[in-house]
N, C-alpha and C. Protein backbone atom coordinates (compact mmCIF):
# COMPACT_ATOMS: atom_id res chain seq x y z
N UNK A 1 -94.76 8.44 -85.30
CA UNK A 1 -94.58 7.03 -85.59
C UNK A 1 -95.26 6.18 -84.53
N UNK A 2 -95.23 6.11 -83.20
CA UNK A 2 -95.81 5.67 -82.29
C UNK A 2 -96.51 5.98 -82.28
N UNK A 3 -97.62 7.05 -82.63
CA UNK A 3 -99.12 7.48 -82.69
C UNK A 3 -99.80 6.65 -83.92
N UNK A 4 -98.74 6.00 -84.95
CA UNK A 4 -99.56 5.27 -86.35
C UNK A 4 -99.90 4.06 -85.91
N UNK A 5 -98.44 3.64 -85.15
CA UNK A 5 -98.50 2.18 -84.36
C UNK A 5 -99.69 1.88 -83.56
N UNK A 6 -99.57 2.81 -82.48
CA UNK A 6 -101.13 2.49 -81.67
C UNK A 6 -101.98 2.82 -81.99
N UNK A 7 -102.23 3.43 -83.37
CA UNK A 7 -104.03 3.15 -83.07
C UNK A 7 -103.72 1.86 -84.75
N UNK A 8 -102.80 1.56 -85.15
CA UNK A 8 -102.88 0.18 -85.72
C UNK A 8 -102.83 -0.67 -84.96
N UNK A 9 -102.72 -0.83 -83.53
CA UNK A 9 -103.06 -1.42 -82.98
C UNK A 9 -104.38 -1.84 -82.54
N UNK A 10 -104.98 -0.63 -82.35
CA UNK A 10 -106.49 -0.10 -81.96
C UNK A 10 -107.59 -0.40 -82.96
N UNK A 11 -106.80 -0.60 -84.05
CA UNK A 11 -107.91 -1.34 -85.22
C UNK A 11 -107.80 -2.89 -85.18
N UNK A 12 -106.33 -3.30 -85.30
CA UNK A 12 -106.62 -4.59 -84.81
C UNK A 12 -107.31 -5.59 -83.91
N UNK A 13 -106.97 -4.74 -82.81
CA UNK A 13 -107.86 -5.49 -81.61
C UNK A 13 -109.20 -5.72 -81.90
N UNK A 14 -109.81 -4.74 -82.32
CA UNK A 14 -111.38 -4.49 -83.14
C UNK A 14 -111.76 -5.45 -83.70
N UNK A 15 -110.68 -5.66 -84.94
CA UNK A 15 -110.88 -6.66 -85.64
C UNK A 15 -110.63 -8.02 -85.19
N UNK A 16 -109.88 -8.48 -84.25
CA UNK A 16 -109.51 -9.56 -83.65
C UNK A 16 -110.85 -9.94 -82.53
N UNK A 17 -111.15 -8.68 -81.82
CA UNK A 17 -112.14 -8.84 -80.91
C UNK A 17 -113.74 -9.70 -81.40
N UNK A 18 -113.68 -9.65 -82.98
CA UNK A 18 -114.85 -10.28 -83.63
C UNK A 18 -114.48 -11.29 -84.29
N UNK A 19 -113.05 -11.50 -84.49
CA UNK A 19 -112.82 -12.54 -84.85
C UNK A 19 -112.59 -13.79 -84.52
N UNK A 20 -112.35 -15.41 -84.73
CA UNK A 20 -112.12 -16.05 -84.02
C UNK A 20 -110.69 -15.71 -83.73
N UNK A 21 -110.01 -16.20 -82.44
CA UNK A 21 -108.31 -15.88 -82.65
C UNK A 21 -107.79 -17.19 -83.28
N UNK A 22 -107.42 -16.95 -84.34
CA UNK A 22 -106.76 -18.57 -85.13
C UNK A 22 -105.48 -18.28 -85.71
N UNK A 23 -104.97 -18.53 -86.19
CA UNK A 23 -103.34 -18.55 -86.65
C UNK A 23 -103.59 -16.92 -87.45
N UNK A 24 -104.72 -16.81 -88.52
CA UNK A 24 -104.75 -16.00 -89.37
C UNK A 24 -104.47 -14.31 -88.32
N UNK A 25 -105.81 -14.44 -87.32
CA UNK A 25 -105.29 -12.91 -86.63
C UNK A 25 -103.72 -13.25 -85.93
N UNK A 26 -103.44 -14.12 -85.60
CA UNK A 26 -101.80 -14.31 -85.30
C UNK A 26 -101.20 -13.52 -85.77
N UNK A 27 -101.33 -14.05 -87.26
CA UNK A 27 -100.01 -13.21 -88.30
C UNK A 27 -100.49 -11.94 -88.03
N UNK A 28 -101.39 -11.60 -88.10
CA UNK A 28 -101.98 -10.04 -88.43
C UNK A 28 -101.47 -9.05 -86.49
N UNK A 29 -101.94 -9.63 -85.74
CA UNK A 29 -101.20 -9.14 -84.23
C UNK A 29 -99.54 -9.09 -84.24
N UNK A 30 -99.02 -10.50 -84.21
CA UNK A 30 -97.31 -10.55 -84.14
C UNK A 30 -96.60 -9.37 -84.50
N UNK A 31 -96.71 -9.27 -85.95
CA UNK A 31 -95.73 -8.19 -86.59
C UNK A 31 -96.07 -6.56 -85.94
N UNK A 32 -97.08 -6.80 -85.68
CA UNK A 32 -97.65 -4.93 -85.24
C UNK A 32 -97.09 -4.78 -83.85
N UNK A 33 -97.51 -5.98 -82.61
CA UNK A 33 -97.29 -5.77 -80.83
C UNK A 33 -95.33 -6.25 -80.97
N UNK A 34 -95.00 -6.80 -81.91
CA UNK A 34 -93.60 -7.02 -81.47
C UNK A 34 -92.29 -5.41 -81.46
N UNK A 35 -92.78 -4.64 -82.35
CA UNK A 35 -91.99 -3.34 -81.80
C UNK A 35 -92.41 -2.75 -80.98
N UNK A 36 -93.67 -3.09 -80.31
CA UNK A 36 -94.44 -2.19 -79.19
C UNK A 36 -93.88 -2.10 -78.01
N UNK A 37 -93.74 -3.34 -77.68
CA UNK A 37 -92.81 -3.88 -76.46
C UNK A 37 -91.82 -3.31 -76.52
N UNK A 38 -90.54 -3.09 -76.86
CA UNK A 38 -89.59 -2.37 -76.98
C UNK A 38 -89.45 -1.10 -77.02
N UNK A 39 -90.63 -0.37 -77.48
CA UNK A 39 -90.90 1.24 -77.78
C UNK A 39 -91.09 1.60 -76.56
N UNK A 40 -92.60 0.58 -75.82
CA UNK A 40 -92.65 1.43 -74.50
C UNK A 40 -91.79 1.26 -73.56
N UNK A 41 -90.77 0.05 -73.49
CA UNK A 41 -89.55 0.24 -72.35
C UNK A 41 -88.51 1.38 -72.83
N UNK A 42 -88.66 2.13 -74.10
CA UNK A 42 -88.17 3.07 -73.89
C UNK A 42 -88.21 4.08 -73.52
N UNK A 43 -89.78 4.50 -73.44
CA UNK A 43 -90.63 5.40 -72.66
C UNK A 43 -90.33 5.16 -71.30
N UNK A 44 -90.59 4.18 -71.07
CA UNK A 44 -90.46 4.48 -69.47
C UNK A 44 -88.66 4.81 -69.22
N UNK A 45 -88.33 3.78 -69.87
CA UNK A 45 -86.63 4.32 -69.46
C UNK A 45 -85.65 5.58 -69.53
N UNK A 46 -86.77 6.45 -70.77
CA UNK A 46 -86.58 8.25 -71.04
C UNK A 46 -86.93 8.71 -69.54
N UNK A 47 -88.97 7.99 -69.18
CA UNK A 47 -88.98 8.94 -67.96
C UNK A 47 -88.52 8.48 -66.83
N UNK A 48 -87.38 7.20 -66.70
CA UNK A 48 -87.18 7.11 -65.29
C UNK A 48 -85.82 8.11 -65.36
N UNK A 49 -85.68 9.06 -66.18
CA UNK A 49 -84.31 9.83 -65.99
C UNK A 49 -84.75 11.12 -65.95
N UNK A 50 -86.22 11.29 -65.90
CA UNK A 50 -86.70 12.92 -65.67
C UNK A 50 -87.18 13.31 -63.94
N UNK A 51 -86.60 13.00 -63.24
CA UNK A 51 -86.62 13.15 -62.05
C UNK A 51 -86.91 15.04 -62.10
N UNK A 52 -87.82 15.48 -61.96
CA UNK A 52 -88.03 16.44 -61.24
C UNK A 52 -88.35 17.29 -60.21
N UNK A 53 -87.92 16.47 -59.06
CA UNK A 53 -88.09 17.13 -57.54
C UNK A 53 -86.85 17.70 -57.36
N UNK A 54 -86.00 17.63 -58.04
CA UNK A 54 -84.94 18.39 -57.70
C UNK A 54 -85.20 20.29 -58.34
N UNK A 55 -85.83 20.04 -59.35
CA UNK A 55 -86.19 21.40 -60.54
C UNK A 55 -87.34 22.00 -59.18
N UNK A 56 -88.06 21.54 -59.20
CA UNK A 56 -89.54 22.23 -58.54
C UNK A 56 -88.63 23.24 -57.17
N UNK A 57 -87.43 22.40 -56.63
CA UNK A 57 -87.21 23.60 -55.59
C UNK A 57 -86.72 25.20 -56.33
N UNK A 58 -86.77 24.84 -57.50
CA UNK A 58 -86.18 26.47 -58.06
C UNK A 58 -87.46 27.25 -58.24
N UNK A 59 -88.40 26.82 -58.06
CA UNK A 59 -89.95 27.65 -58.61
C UNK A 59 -90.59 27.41 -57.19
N UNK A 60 -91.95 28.54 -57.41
CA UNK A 60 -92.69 28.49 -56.17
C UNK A 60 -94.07 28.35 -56.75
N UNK A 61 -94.91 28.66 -56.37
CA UNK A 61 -96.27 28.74 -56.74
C UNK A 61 -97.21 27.53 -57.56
N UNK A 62 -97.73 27.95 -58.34
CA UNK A 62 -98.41 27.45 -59.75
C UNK A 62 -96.96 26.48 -60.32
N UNK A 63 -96.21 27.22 -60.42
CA UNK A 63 -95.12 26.40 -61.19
C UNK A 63 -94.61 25.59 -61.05
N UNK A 64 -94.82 25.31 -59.06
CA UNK A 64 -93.85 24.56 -58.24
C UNK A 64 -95.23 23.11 -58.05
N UNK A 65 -96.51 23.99 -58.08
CA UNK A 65 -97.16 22.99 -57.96
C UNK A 65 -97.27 22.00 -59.33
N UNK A 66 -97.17 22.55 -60.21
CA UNK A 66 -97.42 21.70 -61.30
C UNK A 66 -96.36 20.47 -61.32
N UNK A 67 -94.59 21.16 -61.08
CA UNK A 67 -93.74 20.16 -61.44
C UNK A 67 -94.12 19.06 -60.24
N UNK A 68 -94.86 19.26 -59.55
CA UNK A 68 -94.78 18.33 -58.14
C UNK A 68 -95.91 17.09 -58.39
N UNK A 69 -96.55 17.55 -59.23
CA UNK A 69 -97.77 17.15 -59.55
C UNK A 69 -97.24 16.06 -60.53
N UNK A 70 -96.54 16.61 -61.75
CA UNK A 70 -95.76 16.03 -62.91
C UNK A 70 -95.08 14.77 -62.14
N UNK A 71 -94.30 15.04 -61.31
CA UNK A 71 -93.35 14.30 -61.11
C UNK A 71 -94.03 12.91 -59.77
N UNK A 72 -94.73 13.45 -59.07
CA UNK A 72 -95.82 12.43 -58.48
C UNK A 72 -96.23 11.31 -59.34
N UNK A 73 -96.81 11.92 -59.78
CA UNK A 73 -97.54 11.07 -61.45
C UNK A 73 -97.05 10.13 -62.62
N UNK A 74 -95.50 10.95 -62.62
CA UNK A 74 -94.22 9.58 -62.91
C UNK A 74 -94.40 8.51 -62.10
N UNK A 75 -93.59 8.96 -60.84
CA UNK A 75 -93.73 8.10 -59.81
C UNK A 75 -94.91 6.74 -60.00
N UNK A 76 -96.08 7.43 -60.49
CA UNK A 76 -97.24 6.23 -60.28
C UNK A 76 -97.09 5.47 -62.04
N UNK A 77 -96.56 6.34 -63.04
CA UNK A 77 -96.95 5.43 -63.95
C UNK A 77 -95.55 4.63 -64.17
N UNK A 78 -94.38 4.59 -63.60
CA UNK A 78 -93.34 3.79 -64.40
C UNK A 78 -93.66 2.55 -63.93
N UNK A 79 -94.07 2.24 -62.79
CA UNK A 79 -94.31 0.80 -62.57
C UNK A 79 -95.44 0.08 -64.09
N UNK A 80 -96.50 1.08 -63.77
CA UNK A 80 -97.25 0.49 -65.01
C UNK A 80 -97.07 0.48 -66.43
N UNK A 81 -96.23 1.08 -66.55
CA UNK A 81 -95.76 1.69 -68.13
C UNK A 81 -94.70 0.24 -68.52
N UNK A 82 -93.95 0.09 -67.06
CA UNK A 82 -92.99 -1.29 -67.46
C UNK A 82 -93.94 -2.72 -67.27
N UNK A 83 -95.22 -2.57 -66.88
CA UNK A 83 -95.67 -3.63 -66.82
C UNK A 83 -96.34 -3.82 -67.78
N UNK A 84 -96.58 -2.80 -68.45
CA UNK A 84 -97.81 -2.96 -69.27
C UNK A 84 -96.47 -3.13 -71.04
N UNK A 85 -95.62 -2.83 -71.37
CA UNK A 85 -94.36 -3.02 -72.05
C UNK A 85 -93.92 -4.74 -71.68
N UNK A 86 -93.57 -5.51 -70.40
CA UNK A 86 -93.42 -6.62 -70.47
C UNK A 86 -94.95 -7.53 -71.14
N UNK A 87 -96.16 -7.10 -70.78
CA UNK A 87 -97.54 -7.60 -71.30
C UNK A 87 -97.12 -7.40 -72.61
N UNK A 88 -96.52 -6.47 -73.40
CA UNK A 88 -97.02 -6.33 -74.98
C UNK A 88 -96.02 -7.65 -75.38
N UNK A 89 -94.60 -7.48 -74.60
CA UNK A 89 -93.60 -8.46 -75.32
C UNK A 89 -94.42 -10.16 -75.02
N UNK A 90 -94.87 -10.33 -73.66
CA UNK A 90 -95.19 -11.53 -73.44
C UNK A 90 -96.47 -11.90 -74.72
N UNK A 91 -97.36 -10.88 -75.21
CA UNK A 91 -97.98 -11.30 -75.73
C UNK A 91 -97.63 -11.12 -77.52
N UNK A 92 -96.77 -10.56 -78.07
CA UNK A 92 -96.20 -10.61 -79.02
C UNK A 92 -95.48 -12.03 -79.24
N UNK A 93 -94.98 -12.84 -77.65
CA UNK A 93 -94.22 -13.63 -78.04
C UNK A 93 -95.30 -15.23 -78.34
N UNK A 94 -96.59 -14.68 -77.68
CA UNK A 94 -97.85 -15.82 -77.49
C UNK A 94 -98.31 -15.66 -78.80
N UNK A 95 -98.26 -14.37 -80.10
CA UNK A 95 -99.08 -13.95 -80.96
C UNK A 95 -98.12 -15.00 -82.25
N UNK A 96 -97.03 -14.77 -82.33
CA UNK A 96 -96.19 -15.01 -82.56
C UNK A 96 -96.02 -16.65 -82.71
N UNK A 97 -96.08 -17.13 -81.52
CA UNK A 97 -95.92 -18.63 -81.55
C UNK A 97 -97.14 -19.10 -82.42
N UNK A 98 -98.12 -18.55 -82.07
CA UNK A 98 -99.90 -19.02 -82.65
C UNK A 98 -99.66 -18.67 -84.06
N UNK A 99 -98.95 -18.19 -84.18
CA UNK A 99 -99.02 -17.53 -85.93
C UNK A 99 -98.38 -18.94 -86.50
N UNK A 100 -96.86 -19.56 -85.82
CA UNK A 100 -96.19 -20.53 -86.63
C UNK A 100 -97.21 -22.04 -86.56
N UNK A 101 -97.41 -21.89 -86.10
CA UNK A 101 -98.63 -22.92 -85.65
C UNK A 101 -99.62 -23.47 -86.41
């Protein structure tokens, strides 16, 4: 379901990117970025509860390096994952207004 969403997203933009932005791509953006926003604060809010530095001390090697790796890499994307989730709502709520307009 989230894989249909974003790349309907990914066509839109396309199409918006050549278009003028006027009320008409409004309507056509609003309805698609307004569940987006909400989907990905749930993503991030699944992975801010997968803490795995506690798991990696049970493994050594390859295994230990990977979860360390995994869990580093959280670390770097929840900031952006919640920023980039407040961007979809702020601009769902800009797509949105331009549409009633």
């Amino acid at each position: 379901m989230f894989r249909r969403r974003a790349t309907v997203v990914c066509v839109i933009i396309g199409f918006a990117a050549s278009a003028n932005a006027d009320q008409a791509a409004c309507k056509i953006y609003a309805p698609v970025l307004e569940p987006l926003g909400p989907a990905m604060r749930d993503v991030a809010t699944g992975l801010e509860g997968q803490d795995t530095s506690k798991i990696s001390e049970n493994f050594d090697g390859e295994q230990r390096a990977a979860l360390e790796k995994m869990e580093a890499l959280r670390k770097q994307l929840l900031p952006l994952l919640k920023a980039y989730a407040d961007q979809i709502e702020d601009t769902a709520y800009v797509m949105k207004k331009c549409a009633r307009d």
